[in-house]
C-alpha atoms as a PDB file:
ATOM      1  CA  UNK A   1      -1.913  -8.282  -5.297  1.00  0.00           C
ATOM      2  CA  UNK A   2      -5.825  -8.648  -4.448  1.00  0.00           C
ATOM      3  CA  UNK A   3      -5.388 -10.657  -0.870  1.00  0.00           C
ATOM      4  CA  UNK A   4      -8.574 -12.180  -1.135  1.00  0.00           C
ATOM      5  CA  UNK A   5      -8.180 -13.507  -4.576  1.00  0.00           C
ATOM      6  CA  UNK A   6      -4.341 -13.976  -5.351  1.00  0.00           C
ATOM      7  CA  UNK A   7      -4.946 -11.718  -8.568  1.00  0.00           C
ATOM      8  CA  UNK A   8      -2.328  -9.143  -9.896  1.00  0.00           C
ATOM      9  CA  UNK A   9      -2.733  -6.010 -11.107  1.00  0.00           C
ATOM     10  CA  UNK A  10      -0.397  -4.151 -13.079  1.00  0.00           C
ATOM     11  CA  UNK A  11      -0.637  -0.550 -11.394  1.00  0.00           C
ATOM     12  CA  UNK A  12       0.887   2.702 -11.757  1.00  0.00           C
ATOM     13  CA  UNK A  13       1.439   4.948  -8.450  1.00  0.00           C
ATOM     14  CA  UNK A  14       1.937   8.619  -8.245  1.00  0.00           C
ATOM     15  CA  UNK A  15       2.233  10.647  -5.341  1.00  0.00           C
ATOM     16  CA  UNK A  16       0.891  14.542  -5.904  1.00  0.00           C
ATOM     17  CA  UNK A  17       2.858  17.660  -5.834  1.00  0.00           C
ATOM     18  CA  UNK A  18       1.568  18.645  -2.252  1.00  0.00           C
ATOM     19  CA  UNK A  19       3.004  15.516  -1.022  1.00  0.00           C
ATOM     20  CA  UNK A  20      -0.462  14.432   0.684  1.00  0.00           C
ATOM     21  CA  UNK A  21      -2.328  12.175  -1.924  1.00  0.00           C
ATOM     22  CA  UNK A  22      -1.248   8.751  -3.277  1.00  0.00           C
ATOM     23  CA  UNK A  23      -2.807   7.513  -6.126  1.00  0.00           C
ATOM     24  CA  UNK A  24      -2.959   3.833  -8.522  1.00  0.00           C
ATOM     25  CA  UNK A  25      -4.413   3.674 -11.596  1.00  0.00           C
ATOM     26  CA  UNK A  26      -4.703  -0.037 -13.401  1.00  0.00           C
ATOM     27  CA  UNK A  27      -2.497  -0.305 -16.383  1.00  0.00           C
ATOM     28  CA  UNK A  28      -4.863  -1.914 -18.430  1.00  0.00           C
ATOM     29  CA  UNK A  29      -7.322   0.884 -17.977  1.00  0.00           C
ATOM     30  CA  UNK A  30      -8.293   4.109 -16.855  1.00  0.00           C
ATOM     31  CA  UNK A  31      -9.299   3.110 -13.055  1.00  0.00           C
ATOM     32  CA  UNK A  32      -7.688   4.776 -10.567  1.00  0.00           C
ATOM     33  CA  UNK A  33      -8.040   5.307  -7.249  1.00  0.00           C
ATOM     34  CA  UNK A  34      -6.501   8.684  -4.591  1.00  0.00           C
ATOM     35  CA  UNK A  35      -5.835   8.247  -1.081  1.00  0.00           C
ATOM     36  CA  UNK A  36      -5.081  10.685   1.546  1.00  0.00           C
ATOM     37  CA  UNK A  37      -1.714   9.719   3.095  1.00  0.00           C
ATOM     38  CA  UNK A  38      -3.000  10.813   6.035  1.00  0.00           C
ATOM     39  CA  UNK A  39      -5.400   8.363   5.888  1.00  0.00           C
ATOM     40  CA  UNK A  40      -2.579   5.396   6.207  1.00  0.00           C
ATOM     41  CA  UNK A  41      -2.660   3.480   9.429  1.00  0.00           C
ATOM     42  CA  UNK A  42       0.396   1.891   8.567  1.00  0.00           C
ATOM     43  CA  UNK A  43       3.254   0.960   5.688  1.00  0.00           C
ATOM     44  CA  UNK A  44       4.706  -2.046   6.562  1.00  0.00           C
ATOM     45  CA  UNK A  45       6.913  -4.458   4.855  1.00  0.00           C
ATOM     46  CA  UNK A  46       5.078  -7.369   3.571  1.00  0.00           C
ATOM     47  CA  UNK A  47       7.105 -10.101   5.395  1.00  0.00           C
ATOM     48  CA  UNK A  48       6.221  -8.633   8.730  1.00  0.00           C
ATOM     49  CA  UNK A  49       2.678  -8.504   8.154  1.00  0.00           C
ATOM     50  CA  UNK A  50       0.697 -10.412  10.694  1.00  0.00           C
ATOM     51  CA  UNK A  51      -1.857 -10.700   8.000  1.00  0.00           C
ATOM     52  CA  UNK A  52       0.607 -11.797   4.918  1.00  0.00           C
ATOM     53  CA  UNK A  53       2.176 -14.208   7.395  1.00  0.00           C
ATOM     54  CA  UNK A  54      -1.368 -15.942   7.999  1.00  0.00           C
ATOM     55  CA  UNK A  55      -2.578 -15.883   4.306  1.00  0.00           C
ATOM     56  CA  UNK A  56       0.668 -17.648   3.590  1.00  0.00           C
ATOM     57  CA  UNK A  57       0.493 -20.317   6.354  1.00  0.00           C
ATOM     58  CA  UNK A  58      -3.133 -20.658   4.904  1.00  0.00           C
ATOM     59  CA  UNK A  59      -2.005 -21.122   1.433  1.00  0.00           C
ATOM     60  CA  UNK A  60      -4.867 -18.208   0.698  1.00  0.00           C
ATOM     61  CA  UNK A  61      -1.686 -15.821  -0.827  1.00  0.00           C
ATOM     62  CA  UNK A  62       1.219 -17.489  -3.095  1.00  0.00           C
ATOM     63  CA  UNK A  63       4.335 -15.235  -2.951  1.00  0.00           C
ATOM     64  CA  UNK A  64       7.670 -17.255  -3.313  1.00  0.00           C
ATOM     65  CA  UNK A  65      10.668 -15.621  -1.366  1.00  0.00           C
ATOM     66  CA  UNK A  66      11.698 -13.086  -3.946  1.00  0.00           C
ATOM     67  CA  UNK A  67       8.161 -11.338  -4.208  1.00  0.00           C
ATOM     68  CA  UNK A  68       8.243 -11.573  -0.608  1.00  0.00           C
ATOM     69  CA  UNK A  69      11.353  -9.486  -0.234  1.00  0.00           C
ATOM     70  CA  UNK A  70       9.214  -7.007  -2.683  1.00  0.00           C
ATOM     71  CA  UNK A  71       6.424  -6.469  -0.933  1.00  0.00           C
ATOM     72  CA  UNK A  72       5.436  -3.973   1.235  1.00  0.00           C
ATOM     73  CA  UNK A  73       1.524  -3.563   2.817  1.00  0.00           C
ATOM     74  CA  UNK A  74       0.127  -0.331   3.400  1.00  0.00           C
ATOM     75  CA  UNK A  75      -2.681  -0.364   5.845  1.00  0.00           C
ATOM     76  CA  UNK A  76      -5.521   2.755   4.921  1.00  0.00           C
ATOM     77  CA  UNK A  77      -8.934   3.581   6.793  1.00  0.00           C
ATOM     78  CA  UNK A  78     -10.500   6.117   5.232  1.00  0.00           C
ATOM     79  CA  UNK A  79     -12.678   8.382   7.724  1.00  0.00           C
ATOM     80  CA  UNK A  80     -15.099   6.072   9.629  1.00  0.00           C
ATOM     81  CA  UNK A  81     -14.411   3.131   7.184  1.00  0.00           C
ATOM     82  CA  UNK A  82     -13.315   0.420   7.142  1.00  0.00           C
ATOM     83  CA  UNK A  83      -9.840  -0.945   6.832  1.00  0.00           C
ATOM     84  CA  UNK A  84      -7.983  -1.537   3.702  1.00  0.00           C
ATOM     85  CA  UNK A  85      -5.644  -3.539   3.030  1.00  0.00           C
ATOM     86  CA  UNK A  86      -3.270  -2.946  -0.446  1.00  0.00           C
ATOM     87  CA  UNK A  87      -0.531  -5.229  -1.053  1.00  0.00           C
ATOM     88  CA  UNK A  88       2.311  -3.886  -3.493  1.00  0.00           C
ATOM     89  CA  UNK A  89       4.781  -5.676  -5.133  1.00  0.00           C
ATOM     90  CA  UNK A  90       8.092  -3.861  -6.432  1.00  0.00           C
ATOM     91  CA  UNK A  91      10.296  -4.428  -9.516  1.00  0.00           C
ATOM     92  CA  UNK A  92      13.098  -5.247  -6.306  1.00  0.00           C
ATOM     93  CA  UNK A  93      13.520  -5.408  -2.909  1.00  0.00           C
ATOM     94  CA  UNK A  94      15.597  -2.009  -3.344  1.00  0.00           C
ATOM     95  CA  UNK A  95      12.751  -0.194  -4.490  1.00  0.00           C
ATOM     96  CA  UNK A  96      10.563  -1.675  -2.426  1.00  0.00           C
ATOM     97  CA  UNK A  97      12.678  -0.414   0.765  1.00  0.00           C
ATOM     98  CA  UNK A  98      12.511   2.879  -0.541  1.00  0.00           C
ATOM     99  CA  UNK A  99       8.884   2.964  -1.183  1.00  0.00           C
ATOM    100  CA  UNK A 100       8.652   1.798   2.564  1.00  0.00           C
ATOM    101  CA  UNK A 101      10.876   4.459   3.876  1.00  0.00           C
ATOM    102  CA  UNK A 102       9.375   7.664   1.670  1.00  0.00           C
ATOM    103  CA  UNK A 103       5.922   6.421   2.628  1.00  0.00           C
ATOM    104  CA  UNK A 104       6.501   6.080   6.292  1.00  0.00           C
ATOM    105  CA  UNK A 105       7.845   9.679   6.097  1.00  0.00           C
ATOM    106  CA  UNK A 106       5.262  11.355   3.800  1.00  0.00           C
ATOM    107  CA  UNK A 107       3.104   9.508   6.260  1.00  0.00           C
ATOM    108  CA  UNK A 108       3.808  11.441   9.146  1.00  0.00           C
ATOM    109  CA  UNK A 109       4.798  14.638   7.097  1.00  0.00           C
ATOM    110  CA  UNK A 110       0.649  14.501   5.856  1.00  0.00           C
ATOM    111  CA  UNK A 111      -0.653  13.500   9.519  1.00  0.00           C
ATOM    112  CA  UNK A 112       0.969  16.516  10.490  1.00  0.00           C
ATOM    113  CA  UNK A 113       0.227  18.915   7.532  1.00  0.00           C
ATOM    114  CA  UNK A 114      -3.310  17.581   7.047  1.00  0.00           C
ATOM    115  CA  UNK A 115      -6.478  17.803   9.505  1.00  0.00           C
ATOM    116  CA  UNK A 116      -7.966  14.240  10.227  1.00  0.00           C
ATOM    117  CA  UNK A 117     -11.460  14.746   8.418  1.00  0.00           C
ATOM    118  CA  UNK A 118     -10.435  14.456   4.462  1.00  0.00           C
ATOM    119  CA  UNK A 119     -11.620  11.545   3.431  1.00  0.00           C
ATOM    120  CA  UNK A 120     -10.179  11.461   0.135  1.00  0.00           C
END
């Protein structure tokens, strides 16, 4: 979900075999984009997002309850840049707690593997 915009995006995720790069690619097409997992500042789940909360109160982001439950935010700075923000949406609120909890791990599992200047 494009925060700015409202927009959805059908997208694809696949974390490599070395555990350290996630990656989207658009459905639609062949865009894609890889992060370095060490790169995340945070994984958070949507509803507790200061930021989701305000775009809501707003009316700048339209999520009923359910997609709300789905959602989970993961917060990414590449090296020196500036923060990103990518909001996910899950098929259900089970798989969205597991993508929380397996990317708060591989999180800390790549910040310790990984030495801080990839920018990937």
């Amino acid at each position: 979900v494009d925060l700015n915009s409202g927009n959805r995006k059908e997208v694809t995720y696949v974390v490599d075999k070395s555990l350290k790069f996630f990656s989207m690619q658009e459905s639609s097409s062949m865009v894609g984009e890889t992060w370095c997992i060490c790169n995340f500042q945070d994984v958070v789940r949507a509803g507790e997002h200061p930021l989701v909360r305000e775009f809501l109160s707003l009316g700048r982001l339209t999520l009923t309850e359910e997609e709300l439950s789905r959602a989970v935010m993961i917060e990414y700075v590449p090296g020196g840049a500036a923060r990103v923000s990518l909001l996910l949406l899950e098929a259900t609120w089970r798989l969205r707690e597991r993508f929380h909890t397996c990317m708060k791990i591989l999180r800390l599992y790549s910040m310790a593997s990984t030495p801080r200047d990839t920018e990937t």
